[in-house]
Protein backbone atom coordinates (compact mmCIF):
# COMPACT_ATOMS: atom_id res chain seq x y z
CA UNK A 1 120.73 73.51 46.39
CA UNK A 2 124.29 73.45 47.37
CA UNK A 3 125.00 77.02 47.78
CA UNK A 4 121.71 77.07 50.26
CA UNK A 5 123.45 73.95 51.97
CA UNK A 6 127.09 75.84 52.15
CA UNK A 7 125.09 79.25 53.77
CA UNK A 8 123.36 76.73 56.22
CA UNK A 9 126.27 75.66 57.00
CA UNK A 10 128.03 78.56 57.29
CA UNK A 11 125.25 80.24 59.55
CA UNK A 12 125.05 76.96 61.94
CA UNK A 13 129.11 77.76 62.83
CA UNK A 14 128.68 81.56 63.41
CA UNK A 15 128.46 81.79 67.46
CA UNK A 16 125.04 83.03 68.53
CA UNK A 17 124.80 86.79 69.61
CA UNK A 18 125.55 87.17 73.73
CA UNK A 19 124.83 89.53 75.81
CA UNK A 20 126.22 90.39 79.48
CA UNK A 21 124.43 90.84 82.24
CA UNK A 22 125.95 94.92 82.93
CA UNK A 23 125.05 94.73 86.87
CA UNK A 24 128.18 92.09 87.16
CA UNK A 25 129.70 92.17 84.30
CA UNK A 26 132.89 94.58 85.19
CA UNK A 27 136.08 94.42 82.96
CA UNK A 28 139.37 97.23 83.90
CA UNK A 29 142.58 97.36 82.53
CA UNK A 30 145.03 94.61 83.34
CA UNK A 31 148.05 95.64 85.42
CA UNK A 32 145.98 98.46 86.82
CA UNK A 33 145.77 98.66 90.88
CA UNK A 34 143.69 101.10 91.12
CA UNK A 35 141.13 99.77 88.10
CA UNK A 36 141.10 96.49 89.81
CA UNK A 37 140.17 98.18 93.21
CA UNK A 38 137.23 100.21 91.35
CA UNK A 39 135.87 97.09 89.47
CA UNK A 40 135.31 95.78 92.96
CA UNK A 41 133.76 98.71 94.09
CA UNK A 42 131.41 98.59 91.30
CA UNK A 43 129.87 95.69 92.30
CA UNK A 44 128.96 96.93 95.92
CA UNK A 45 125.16 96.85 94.07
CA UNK A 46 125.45 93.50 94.36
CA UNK A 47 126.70 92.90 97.64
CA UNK A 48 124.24 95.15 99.04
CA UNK A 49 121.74 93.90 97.70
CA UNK A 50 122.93 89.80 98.08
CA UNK A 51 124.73 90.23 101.06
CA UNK A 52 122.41 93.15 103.24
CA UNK A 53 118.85 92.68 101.99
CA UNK A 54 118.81 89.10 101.53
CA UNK A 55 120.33 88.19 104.59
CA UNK A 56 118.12 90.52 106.51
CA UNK A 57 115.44 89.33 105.54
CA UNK A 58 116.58 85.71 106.88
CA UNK A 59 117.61 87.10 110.07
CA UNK A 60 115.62 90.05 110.38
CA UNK A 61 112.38 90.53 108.85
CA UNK A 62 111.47 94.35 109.81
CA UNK A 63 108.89 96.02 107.46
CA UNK A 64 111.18 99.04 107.07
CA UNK A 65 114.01 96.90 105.83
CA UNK A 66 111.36 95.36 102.87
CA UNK A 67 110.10 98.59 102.05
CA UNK A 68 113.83 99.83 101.72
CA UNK A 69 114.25 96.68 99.51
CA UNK A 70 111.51 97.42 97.96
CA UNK A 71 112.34 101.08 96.55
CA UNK A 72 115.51 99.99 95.48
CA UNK A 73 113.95 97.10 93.84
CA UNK A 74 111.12 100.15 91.89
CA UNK A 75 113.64 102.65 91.73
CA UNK A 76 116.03 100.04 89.04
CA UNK A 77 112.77 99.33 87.00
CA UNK A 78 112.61 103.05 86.34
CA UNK A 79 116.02 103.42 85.51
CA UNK A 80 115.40 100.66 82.98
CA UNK A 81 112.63 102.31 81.65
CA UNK A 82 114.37 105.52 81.28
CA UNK A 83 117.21 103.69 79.93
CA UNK A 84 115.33 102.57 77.26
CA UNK A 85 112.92 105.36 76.43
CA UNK A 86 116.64 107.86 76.31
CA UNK A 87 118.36 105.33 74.65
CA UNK A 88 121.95 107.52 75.09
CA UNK A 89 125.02 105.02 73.98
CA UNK A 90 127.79 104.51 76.30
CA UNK A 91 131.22 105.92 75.90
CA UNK A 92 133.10 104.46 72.38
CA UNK A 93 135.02 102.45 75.11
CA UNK A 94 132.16 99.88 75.72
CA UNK A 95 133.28 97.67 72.38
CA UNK A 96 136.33 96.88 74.54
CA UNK A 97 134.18 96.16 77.76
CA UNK A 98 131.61 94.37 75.77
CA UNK A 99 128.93 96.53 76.99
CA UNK A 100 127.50 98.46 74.25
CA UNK A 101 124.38 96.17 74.04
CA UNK A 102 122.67 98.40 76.76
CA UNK A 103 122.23 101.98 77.19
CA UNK A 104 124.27 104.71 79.48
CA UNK A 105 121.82 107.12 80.56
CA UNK A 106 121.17 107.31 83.70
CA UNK A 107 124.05 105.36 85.10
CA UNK A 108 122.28 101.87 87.38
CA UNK A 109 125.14 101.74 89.37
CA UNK A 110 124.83 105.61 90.90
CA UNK A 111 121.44 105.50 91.15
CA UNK A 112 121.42 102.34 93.11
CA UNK A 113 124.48 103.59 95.55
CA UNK A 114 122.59 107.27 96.07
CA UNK A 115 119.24 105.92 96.47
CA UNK A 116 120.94 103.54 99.22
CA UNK A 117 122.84 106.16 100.83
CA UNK A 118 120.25 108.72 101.03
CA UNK A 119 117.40 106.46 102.00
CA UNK A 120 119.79 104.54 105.13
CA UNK A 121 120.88 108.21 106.01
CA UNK A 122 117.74 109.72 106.84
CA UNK A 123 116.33 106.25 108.41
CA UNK A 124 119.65 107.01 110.85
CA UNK A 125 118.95 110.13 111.46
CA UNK A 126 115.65 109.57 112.27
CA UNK A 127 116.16 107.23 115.01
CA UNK A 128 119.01 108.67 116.43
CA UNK A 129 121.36 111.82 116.38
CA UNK A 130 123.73 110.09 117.71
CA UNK A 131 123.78 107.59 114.59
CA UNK A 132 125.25 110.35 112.36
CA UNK A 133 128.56 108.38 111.55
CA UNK A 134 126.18 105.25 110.06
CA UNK A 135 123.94 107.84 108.49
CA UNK A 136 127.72 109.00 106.69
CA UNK A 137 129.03 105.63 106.06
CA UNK A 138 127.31 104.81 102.53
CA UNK A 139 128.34 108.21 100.86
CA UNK A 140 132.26 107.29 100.18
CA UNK A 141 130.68 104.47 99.00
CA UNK A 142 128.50 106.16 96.94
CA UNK A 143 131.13 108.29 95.38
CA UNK A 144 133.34 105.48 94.74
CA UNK A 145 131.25 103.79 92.53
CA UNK A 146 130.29 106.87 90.90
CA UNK A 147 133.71 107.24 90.11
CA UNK A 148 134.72 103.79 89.23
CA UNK A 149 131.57 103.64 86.47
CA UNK A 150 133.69 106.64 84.45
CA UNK A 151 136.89 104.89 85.58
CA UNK A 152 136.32 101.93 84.30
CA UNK A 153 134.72 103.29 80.65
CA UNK A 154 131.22 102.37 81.33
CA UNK A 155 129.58 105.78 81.57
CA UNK A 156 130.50 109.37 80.75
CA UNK A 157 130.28 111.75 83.22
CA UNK A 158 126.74 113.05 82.96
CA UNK A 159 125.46 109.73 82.76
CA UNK A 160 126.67 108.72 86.12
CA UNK A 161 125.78 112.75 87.80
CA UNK A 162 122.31 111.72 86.11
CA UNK A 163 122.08 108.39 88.00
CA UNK A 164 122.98 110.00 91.13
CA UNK A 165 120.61 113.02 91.42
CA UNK A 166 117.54 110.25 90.23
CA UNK A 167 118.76 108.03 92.83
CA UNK A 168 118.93 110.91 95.58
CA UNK A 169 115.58 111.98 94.75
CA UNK A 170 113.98 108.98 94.38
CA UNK A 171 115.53 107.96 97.66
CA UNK A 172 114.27 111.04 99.81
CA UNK A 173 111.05 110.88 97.78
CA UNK A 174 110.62 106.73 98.86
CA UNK A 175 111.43 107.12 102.55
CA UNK A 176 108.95 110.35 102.85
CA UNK A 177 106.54 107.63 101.48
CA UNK A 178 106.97 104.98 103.41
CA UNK A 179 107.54 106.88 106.83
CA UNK A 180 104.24 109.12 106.39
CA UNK A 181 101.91 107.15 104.27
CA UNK A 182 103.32 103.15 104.36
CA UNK A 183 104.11 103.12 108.13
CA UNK A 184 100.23 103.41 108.89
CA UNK A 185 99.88 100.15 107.53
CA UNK A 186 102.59 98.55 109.54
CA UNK A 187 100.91 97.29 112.54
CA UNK A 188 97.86 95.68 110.14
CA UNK A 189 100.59 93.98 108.18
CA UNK A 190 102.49 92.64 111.37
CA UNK A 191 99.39 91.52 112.33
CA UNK A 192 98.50 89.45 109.07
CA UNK A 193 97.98 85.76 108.87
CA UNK A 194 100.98 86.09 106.59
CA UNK A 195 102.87 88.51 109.01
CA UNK A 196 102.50 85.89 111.96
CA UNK A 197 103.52 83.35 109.56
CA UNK A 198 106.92 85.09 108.56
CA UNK A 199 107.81 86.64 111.45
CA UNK A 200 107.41 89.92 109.84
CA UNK A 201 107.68 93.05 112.44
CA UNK A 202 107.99 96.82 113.12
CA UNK A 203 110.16 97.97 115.07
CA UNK A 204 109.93 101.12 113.53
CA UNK A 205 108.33 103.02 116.92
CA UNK A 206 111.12 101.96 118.69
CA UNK A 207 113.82 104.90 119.14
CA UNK A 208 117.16 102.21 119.90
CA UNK A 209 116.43 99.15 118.06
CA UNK A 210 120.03 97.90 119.07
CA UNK A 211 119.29 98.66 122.84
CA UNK A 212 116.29 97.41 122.94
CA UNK A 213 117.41 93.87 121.99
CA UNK A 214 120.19 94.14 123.80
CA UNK A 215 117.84 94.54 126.51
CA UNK A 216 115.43 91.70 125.94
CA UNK A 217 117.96 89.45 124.87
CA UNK A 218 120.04 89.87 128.30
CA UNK A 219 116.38 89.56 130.58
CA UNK A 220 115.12 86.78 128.52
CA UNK A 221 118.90 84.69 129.26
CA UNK A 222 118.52 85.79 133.11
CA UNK A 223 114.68 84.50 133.14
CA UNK A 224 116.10 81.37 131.74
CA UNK A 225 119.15 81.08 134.20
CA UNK A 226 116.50 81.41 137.59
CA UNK A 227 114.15 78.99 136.28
């Protein structure tokens, strides 16, 4: 009876098993610029995805901005799935990051950034020619993070090249869908009971978004000034 007592005991002071959520969980060498400078790069997942989709949706609420979300949102799922089903380890490095609870293959991070860049540079290019420095704007980005995932010890080399081409084709492969097959549905979702309600729209038919509010916003503050 006492020896089962002293292993209770013994197992009640062991600290439980934890595991790290890998999308923020970023750890680089300390006293190293340029690892500090590519940890914060590695989270520009997050900040896209806190900081751009949230926020549009607040403020903006345009049906191609959702579906956008909305790839990025299926295209992590698969990577999990993938992930899993692979089940490559990460560089010997991840016992020192912690990270070695979760697979390498294909790197999150580089899909997420490629899928993003390739998906907001065709959207740009769609609209407008003229838009080809936005439509460019993502890839250093992209690359970045790419890098800072090797960097930093998290993935080798093929695992984040693996990420990237998934994410690229995933990307092109998401916007062909929404912008020949999804954007037929548009106007009968804007025109939902739960459109109206949200303030969902489409402004996808609209060549210059930007100029176009512009527009409005400057005849609707006139209108208001003469009345």
């Amino acid at each position: 009876m006492s020896g089962a007592g002293d292993y209770q005991e013994m197992a009640a002071s062991v600290p439980p098993s934890l595991k790290a959520i890998t999308l923020t969980h970023v750890r680089y060498r300390r006293g190293d610029p340029l690892g500090l400078f590519l940890a914060w790069v590695s989270l520009v997942p997050v900040f896209i995805s806190l900081g751009g989709f949230v926020s549009h949706f607040l403020f903006r609420r345009e049906l191609q901005g959702l579906c956008f979300a909305m790839g990025l949102l299926v295209s992590q799922v698969l990577n999990e799935l993938i992930k899993h089903s692979v089940a490559q380890s990460r560089p010997a490095y991840c016992e020192l990051l912690e990270a070695c609870d979760s697979h390498g293959w294909p790197s999150s991070h580089s899909q997420y950034v490629f899928f993003f860049a390739t998906y907001l540079s065709l959207l740009s290019l769609r609209r407008s020619n003229a838009r080809r420095v936005i439509a460019a704007v993502p890839w250093p980005l992209a690359f970045l993070t790419m890098l800072s995932r090797v960097y930093l010890g998290y993935h080798t080399v093929a695992q984040v090249f693996a990420g990237a081409v998934l994410g690229l084709v995933l990307g092109a492969i998401w916007y062909w869908i929404v912008n020949t097959m999804l954007v037929d549905y548009f106007p009968m979702i804007e025109e939902s009971a739960i459109g109206r309600w949200l303030y969902i729209k489409d402004t996808s038919h609209i060549p210059d978004v930007l100029k176009f509010e512009y527009d409005n916003a400057r005849a609707a503050r006139k209108k208001v000034a003469t009345d």
